[in-house]
C-alpha atoms as a PDB file:
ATOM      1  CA  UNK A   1      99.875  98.961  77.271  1.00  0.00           C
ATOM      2  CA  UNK A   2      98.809 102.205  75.794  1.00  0.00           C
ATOM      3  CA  UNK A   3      99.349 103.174  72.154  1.00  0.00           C
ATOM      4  CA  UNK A   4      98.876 105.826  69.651  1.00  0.00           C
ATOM      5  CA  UNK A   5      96.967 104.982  66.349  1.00  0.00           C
ATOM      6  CA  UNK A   6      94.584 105.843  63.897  1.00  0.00           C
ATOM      7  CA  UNK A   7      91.176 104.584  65.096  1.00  0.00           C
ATOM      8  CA  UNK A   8      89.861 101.865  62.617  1.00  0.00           C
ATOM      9  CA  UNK A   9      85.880 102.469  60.967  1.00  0.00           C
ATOM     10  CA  UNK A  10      85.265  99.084  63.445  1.00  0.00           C
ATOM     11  CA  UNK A  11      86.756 100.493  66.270  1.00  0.00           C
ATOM     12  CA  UNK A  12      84.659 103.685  65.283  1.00  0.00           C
ATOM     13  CA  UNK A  13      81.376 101.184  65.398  1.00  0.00           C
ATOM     14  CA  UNK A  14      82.566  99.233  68.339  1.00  0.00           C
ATOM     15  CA  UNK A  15      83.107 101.827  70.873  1.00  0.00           C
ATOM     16  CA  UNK A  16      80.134 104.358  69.288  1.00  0.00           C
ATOM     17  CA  UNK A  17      83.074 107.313  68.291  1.00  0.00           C
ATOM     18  CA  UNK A  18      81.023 109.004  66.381  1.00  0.00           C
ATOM     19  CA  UNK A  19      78.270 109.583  68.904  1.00  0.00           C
ATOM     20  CA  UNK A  20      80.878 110.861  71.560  1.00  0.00           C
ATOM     21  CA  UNK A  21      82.086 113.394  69.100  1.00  0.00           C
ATOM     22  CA  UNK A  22      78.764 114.645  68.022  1.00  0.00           C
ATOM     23  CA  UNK A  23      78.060 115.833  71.172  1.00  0.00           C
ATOM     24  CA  UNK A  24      80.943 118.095  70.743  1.00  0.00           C
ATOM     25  CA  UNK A  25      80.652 121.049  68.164  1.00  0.00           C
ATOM     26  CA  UNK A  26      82.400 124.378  69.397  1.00  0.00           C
ATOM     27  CA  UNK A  27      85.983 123.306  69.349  1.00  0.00           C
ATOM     28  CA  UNK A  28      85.966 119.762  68.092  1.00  0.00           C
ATOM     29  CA  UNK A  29      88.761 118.143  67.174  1.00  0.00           C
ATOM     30  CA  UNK A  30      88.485 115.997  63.886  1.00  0.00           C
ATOM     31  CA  UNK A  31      91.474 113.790  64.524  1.00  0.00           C
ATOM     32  CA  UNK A  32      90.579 109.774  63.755  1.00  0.00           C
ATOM     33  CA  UNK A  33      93.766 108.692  66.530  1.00  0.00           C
ATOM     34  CA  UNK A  34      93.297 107.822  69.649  1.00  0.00           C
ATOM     35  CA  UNK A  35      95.721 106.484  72.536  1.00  0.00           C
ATOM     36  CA  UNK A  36      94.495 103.006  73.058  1.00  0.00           C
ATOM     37  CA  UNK A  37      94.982  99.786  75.588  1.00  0.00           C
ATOM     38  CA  UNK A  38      93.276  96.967  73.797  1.00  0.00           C
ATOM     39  CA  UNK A  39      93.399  94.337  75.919  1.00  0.00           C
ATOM     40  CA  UNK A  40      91.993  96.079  78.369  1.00  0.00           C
ATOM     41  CA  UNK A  41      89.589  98.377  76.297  1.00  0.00           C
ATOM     42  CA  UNK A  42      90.851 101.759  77.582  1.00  0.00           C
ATOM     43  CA  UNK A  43      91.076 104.420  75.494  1.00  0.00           C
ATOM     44  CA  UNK A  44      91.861 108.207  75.513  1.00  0.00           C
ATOM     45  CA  UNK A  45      90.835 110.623  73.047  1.00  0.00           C
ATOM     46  CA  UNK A  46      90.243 114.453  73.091  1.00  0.00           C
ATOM     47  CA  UNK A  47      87.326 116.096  71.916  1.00  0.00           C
ATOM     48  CA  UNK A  48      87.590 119.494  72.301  1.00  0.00           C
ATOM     49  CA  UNK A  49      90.456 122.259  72.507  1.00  0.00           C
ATOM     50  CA  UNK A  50      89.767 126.037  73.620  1.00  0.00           C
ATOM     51  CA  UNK A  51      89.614 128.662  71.596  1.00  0.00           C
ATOM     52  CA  UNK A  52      90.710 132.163  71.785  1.00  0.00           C
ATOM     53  CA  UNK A  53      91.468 132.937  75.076  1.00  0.00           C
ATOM     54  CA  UNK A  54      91.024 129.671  76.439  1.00  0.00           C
ATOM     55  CA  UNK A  55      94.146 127.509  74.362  1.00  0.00           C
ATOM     56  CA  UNK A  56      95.523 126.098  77.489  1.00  0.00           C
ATOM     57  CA  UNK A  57      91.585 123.884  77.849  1.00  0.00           C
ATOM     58  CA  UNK A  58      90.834 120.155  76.528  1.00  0.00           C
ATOM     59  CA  UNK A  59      88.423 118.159  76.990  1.00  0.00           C
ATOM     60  CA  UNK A  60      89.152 114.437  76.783  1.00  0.00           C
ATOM     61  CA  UNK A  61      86.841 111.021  76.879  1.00  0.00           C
ATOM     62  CA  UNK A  62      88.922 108.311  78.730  1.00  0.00           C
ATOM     63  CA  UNK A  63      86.985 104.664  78.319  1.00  0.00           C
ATOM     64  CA  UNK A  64      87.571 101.978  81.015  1.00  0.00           C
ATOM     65  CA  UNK A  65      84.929  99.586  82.176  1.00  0.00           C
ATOM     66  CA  UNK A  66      82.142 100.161  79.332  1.00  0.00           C
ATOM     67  CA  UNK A  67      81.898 103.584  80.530  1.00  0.00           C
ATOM     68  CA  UNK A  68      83.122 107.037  79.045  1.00  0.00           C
ATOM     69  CA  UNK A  69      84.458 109.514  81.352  1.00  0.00           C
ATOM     70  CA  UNK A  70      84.945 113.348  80.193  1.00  0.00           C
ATOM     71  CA  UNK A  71      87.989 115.126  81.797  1.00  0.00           C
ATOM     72  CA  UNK A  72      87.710 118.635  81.717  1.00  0.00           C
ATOM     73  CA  UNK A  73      91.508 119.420  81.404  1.00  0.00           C
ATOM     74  CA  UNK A  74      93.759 122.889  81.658  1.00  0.00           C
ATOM     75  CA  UNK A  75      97.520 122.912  81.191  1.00  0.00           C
ATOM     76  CA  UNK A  76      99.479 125.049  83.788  1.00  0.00           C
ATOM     77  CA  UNK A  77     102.395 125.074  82.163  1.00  0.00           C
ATOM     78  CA  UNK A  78     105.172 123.194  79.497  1.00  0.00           C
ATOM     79  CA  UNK A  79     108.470 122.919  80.312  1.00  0.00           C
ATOM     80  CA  UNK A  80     111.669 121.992  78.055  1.00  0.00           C
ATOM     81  CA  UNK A  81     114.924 120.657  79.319  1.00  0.00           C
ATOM     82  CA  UNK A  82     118.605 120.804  78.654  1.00  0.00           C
ATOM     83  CA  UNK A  83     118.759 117.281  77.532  1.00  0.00           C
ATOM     84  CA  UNK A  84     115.573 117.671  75.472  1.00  0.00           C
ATOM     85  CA  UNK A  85     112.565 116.279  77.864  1.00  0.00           C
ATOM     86  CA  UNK A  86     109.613 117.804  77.762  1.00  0.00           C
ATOM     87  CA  UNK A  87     106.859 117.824  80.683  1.00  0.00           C
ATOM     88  CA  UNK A  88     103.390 119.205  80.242  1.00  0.00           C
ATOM     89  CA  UNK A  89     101.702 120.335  83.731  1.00  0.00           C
ATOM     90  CA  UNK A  90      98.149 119.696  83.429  1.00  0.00           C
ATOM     91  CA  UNK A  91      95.250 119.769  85.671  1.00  0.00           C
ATOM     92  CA  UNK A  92      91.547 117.673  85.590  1.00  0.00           C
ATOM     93  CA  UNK A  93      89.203 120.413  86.736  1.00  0.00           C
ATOM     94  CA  UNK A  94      85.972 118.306  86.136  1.00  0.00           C
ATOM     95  CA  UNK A  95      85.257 114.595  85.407  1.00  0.00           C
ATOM     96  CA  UNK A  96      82.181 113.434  83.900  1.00  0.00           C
ATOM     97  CA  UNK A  97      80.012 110.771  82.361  1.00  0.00           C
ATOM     98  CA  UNK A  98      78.930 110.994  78.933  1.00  0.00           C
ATOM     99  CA  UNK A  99      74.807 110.552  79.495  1.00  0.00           C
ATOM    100  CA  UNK A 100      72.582 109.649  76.603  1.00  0.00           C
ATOM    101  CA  UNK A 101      71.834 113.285  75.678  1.00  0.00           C
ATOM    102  CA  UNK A 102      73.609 115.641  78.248  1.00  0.00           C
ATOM    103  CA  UNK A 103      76.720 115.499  80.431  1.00  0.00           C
ATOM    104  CA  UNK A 104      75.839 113.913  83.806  1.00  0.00           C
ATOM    105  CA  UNK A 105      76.668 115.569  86.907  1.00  0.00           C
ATOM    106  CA  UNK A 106      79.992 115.404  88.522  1.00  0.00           C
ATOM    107  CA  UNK A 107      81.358 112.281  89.511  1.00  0.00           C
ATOM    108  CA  UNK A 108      82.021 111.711  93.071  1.00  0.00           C
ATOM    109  CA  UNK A 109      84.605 108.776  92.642  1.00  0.00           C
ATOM    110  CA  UNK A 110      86.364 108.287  90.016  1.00  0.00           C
ATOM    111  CA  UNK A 111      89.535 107.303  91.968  1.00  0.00           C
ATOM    112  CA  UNK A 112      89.612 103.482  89.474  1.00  0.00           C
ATOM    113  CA  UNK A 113      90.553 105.433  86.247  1.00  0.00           C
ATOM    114  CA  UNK A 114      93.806 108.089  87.291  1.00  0.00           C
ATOM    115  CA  UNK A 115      96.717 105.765  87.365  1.00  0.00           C
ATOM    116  CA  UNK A 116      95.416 104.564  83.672  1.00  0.00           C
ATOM    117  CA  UNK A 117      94.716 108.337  82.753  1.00  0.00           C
ATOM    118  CA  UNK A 118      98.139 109.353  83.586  1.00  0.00           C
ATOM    119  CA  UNK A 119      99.438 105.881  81.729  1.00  0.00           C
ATOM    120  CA  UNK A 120      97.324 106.830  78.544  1.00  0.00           C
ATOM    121  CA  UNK A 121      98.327 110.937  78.651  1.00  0.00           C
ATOM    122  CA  UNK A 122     102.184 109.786  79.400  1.00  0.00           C
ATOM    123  CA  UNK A 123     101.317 107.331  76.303  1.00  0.00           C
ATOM    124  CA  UNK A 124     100.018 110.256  74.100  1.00  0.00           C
ATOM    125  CA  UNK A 125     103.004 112.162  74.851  1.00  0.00           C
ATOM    126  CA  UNK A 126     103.291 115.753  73.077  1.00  0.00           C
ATOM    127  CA  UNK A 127     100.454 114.606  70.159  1.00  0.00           C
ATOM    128  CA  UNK A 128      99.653 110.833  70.311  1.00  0.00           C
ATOM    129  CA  UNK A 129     100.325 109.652  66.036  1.00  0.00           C
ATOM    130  CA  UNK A 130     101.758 112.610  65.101  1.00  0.00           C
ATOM    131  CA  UNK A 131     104.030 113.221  68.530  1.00  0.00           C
ATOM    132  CA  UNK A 132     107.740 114.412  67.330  1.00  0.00           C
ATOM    133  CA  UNK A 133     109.355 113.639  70.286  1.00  0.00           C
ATOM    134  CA  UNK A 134     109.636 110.215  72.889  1.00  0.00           C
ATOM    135  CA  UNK A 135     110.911 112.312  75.598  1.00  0.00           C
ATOM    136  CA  UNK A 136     107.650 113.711  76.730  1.00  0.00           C
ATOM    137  CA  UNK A 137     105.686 113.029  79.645  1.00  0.00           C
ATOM    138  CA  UNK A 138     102.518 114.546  81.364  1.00  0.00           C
ATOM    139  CA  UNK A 139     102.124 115.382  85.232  1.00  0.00           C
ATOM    140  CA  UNK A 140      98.616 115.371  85.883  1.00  0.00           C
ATOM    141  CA  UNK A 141      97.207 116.766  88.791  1.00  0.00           C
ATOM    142  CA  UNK A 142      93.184 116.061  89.921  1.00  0.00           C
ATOM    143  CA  UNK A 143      91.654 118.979  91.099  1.00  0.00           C
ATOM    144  CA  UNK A 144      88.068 117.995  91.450  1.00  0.00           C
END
């Protein structure tokens, strides 16, 4: 089960955070949380958000299986509801494997990691820690 919390200096160590995030500079997000399964070491995090011009694109690492997987992710659209829902339309343009130095190609099959991405972004919900509302959820659509 996914959760949202402020990443711990071993979890930091364990899982190598701070190399992931160096890789990142234009854009970088400096959050320490992260939406985490730890009984099955999953975890999602996002690295980057767009600047001007480009505020609707993320990029996110999802871990599962030893193995860090960047989503390159747009939002179409938010809407709001009546009763006070929320649902964030968002689409994975690119996923990726984080390579010693430089992002590896394209992955061809990475059909074993979207129900747990959509568990982990549904998890997160409109800001993972600092999320002000529990009636959010996240339809995610793989376009890649």
């Amino acid at each position: 089960m996914f959760v949202n919390e402020i990443y711990s200096e071993e979890d930091c160590e364990r899982y190598r955070i701070n190399e992931i995030q160096s890789k990142y500079i234009a854009g970088a997000c400096s959050s320490k949380q992260w939406t985490v399964d730890k009984e099955n070491e999953m975890f999602l995090m996002q690295l980057t958000r767009g600047g001007e011009g480009f505020q609707k694109d993320s990029q996110w690492c999802f871990f599962f299986e030893k193995k860090v997987y960047v989503l390159d992710v747009h939002t179409d659209r938010s809407d709001k509801f009546d009763d006070g829902s929320k649902v964030s339309y968002k689409t994975v343009k690119r996923v990726s494997s984080l390579g010693d130095r430089f992002f590896e190609p394209g992955i061809e099959d990475y059909s074993c990691i979207i129900p747990h991405v959509r568990e982990a972004f549904n998890a997160y919900k409109g800001g993972g820690v600092y999320s002000l509302s529990d009636n959010y959820r996240h339809d995610i659509t793989f376009a890649c």
